[in-house]
N, C-alpha and C. Protein backbone atom coordinates (compact mmCIF):
# COMPACT_ATOMS: atom_id res chain seq x y z
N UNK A 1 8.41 -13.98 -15.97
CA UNK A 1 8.79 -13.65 -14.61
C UNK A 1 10.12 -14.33 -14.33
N UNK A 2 10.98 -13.56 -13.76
CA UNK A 2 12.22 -13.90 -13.39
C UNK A 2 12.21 -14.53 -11.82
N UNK A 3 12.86 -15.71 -12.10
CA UNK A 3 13.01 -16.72 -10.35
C UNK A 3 14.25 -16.45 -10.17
N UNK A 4 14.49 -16.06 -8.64
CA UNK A 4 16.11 -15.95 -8.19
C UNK A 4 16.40 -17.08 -7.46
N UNK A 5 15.49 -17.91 -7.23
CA UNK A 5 15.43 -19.22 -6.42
C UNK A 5 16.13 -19.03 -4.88
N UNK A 6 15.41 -18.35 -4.66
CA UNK A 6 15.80 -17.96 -2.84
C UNK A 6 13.92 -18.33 -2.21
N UNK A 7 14.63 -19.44 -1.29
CA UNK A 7 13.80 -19.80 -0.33
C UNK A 7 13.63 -19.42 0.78
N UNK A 8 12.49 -18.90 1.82
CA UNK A 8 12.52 -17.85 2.86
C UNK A 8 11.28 -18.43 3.43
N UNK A 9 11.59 -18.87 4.95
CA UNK A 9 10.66 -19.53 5.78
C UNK A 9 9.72 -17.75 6.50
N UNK A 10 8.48 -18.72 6.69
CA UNK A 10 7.46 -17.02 7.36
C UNK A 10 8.39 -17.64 8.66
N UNK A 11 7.97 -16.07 9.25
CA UNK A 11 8.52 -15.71 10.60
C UNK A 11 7.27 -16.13 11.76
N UNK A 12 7.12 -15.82 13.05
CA UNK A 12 6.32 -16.64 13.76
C UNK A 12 5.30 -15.97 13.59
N UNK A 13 4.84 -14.84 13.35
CA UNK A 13 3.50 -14.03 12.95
C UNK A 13 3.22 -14.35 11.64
N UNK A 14 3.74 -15.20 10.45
CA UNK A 14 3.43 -15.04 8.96
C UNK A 14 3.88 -14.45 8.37
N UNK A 15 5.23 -13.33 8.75
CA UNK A 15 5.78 -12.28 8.13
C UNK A 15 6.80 -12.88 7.19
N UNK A 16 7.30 -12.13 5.96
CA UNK A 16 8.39 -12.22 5.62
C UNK A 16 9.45 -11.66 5.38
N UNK A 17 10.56 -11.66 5.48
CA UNK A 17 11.48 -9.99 5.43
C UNK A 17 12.22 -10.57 3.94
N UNK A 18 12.28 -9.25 3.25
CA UNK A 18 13.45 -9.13 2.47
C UNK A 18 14.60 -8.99 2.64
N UNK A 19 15.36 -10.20 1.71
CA UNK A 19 17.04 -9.79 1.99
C UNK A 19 17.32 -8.29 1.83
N UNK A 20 18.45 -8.38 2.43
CA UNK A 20 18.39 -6.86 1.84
C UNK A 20 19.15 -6.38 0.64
N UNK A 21 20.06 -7.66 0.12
CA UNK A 21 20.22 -7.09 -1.43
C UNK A 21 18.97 -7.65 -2.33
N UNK A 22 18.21 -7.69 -2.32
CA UNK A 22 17.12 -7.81 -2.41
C UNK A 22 16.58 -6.43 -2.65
N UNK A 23 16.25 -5.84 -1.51
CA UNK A 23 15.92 -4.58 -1.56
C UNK A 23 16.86 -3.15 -2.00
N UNK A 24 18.02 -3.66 -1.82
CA UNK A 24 19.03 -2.74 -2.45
C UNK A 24 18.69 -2.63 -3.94
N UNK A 25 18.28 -3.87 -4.74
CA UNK A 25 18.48 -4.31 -6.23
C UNK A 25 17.15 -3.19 -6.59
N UNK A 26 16.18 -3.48 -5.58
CA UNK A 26 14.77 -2.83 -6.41
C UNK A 26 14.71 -1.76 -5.77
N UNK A 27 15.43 -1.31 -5.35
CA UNK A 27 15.13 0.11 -4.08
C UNK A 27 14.72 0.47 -3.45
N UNK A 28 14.30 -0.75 -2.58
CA UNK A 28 13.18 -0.86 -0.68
C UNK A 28 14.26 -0.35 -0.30
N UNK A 29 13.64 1.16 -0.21
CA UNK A 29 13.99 1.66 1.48
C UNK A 29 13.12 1.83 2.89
N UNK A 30 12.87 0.41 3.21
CA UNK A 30 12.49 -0.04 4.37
C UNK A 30 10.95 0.80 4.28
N UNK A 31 10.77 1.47 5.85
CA UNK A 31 9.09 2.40 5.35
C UNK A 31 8.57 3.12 4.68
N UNK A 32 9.67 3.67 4.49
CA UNK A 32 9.56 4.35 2.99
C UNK A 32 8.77 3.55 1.58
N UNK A 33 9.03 2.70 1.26
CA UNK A 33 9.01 1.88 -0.29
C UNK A 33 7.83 1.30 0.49
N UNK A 34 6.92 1.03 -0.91
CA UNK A 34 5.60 0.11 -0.67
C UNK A 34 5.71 -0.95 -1.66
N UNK A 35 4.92 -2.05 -1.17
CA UNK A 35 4.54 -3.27 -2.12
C UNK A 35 3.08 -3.32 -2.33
N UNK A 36 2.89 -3.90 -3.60
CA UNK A 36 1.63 -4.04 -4.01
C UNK A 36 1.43 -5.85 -4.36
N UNK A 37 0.66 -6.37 -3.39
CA UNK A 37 0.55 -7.86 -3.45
C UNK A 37 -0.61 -8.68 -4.22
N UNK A 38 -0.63 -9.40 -5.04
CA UNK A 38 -1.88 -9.99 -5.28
C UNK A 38 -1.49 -11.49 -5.35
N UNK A 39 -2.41 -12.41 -6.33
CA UNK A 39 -2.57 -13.42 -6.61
C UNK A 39 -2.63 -13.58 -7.72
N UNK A 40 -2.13 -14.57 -8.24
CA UNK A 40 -2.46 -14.86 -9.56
C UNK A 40 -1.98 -16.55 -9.88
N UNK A 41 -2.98 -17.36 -9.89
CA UNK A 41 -3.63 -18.53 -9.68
C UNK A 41 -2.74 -19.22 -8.38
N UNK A 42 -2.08 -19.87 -8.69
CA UNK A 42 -1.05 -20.57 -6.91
C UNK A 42 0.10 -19.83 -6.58
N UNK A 43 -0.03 -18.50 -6.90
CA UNK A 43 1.45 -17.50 -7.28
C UNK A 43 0.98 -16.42 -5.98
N UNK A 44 1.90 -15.89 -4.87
CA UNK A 44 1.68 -14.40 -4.64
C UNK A 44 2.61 -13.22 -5.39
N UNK A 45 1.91 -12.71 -5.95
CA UNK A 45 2.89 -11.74 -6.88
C UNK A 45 3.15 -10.43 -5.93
N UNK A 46 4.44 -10.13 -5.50
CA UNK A 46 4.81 -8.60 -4.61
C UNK A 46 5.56 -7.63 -5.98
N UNK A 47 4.83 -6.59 -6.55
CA UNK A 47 5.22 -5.71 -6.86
C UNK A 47 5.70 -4.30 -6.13
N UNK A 48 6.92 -3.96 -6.65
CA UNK A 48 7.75 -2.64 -6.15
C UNK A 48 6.40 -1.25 -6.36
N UNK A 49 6.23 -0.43 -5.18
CA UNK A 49 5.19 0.46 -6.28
C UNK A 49 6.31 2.06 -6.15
N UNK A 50 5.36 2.72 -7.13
CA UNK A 50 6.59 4.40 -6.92
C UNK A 50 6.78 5.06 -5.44
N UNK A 51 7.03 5.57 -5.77
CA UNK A 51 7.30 6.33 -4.38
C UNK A 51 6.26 6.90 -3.50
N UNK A 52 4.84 6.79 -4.61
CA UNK A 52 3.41 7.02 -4.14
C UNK A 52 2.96 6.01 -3.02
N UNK A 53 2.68 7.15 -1.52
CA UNK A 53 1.69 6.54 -0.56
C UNK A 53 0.35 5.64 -1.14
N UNK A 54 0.00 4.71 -0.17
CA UNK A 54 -1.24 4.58 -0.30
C UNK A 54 -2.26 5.36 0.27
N UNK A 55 -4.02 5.17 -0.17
CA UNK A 55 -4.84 6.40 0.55
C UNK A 55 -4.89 5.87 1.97
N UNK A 56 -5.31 6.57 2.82
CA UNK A 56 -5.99 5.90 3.95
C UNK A 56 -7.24 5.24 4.16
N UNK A 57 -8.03 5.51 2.89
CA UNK A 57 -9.55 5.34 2.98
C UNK A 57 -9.28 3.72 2.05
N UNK A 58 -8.71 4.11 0.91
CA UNK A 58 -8.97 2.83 -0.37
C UNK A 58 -7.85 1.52 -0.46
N UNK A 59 -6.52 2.69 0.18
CA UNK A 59 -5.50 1.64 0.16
C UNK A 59 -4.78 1.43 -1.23
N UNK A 60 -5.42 2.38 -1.95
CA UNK A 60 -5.00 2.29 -3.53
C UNK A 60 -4.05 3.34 -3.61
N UNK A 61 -2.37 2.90 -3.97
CA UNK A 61 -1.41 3.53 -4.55
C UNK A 61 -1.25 4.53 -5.76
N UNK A 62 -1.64 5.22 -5.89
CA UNK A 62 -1.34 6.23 -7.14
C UNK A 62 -0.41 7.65 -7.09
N UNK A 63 -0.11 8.06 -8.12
CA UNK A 63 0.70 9.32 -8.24
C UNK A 63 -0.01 10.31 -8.42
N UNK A 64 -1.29 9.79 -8.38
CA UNK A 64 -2.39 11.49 -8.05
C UNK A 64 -2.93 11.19 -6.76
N UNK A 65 -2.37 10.54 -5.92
CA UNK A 65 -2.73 10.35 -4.06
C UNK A 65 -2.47 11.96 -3.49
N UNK A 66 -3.09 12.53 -3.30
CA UNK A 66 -2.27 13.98 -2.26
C UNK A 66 -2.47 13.74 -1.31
N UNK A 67 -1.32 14.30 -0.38
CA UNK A 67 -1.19 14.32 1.06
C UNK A 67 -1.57 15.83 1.67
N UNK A 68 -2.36 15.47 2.86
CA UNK A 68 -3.12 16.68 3.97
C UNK A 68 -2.18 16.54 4.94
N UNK A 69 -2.90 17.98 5.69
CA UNK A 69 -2.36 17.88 6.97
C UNK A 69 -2.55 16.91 7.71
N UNK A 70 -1.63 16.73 8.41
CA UNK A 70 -1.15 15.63 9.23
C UNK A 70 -0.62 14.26 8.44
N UNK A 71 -0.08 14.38 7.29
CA UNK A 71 0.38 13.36 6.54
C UNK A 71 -0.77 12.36 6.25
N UNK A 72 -2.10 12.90 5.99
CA UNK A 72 -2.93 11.95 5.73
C UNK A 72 -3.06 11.63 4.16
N UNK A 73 -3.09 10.84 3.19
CA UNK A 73 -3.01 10.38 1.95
C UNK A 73 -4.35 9.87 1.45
N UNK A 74 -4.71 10.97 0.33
CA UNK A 74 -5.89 10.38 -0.08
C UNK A 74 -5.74 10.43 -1.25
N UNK A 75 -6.97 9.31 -1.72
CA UNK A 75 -7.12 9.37 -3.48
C UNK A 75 -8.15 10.10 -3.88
N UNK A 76 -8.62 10.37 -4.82
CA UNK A 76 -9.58 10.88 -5.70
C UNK A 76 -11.28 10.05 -4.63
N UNK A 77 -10.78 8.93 -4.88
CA UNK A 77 -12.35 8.36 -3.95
C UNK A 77 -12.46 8.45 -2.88
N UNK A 78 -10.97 7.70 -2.17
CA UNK A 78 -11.38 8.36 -0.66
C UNK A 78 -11.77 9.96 -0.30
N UNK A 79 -11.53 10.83 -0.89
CA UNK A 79 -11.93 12.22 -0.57
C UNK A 79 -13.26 11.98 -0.89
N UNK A 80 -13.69 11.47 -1.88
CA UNK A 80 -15.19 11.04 -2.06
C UNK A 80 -15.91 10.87 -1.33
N UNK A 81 -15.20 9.70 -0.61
CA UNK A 81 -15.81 8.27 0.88
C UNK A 81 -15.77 9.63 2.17
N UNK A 82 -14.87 10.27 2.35
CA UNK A 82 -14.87 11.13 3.37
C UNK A 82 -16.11 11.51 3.75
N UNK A 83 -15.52 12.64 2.07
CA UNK A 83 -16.68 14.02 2.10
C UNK A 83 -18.28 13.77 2.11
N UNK A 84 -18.28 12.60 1.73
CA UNK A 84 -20.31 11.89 2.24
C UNK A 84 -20.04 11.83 3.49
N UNK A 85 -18.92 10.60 4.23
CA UNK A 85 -19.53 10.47 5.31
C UNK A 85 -19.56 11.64 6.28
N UNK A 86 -18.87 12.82 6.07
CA UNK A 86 -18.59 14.09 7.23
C UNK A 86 -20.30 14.71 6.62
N UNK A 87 -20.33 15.02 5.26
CA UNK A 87 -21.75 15.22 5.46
C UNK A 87 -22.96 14.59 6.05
N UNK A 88 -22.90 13.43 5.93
CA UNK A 88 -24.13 12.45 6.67
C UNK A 88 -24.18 12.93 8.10
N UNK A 89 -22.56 13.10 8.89
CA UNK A 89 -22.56 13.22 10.05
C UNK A 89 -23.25 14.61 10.70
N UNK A 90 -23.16 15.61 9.49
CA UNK A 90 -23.78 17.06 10.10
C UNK A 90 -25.22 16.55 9.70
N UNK A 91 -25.86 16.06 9.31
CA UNK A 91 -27.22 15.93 8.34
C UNK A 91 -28.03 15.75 9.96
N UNK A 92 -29.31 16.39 10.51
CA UNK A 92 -29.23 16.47 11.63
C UNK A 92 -30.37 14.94 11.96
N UNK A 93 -30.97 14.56 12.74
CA UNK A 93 -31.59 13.08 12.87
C UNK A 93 -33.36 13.78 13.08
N UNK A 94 -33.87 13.18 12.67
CA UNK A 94 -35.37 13.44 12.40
C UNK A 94 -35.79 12.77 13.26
């Protein structure tokens, strides 16, 4: 892993902003571009992801995500997670 040794205080909510050659270098264009964050032991690791939305249901980034009407983004599972719960909802109550 490459260190650029730039230090960056959180903002008063916990936020942090990217410089913006920063984002010029990896190609954040602002709402557009997503990050993918984890951990890895005392480390937060922010990866660049493609140009792929996340779902709305899973939150999981992929390049087989399709988008519905109304710009809604799903994956393979969330259409899964949906399509039970819209059925449960017609399923009538005993």
């Amino acid at each position: 892993m490459k260190k650029i040794g730039l230090i960056k205080g959180l903002g008063k909510f916990g936020r942090i902003t990217f410089p913006s050659e920063l984002r010029r270098t990896l190609g954040i264009k602002g709402s557009e571009s997503y990050v993918e964050m984890s951990i890895e032991n005392e480390a937060i690791i922010i990866e660049k992801c493609g140009e792929s939305k996340p779902c709305a249901i899973t939150g999981k980034v992929s390049d087989k995500n399709k988008v519905y009407i109304g710009n809604i983004v799903l994956s393979s599972e969330g259409e899964k997670i949906l399509l039970q719960q819209l059925i449960d909802i017609e399923k009538p109550i005993e």
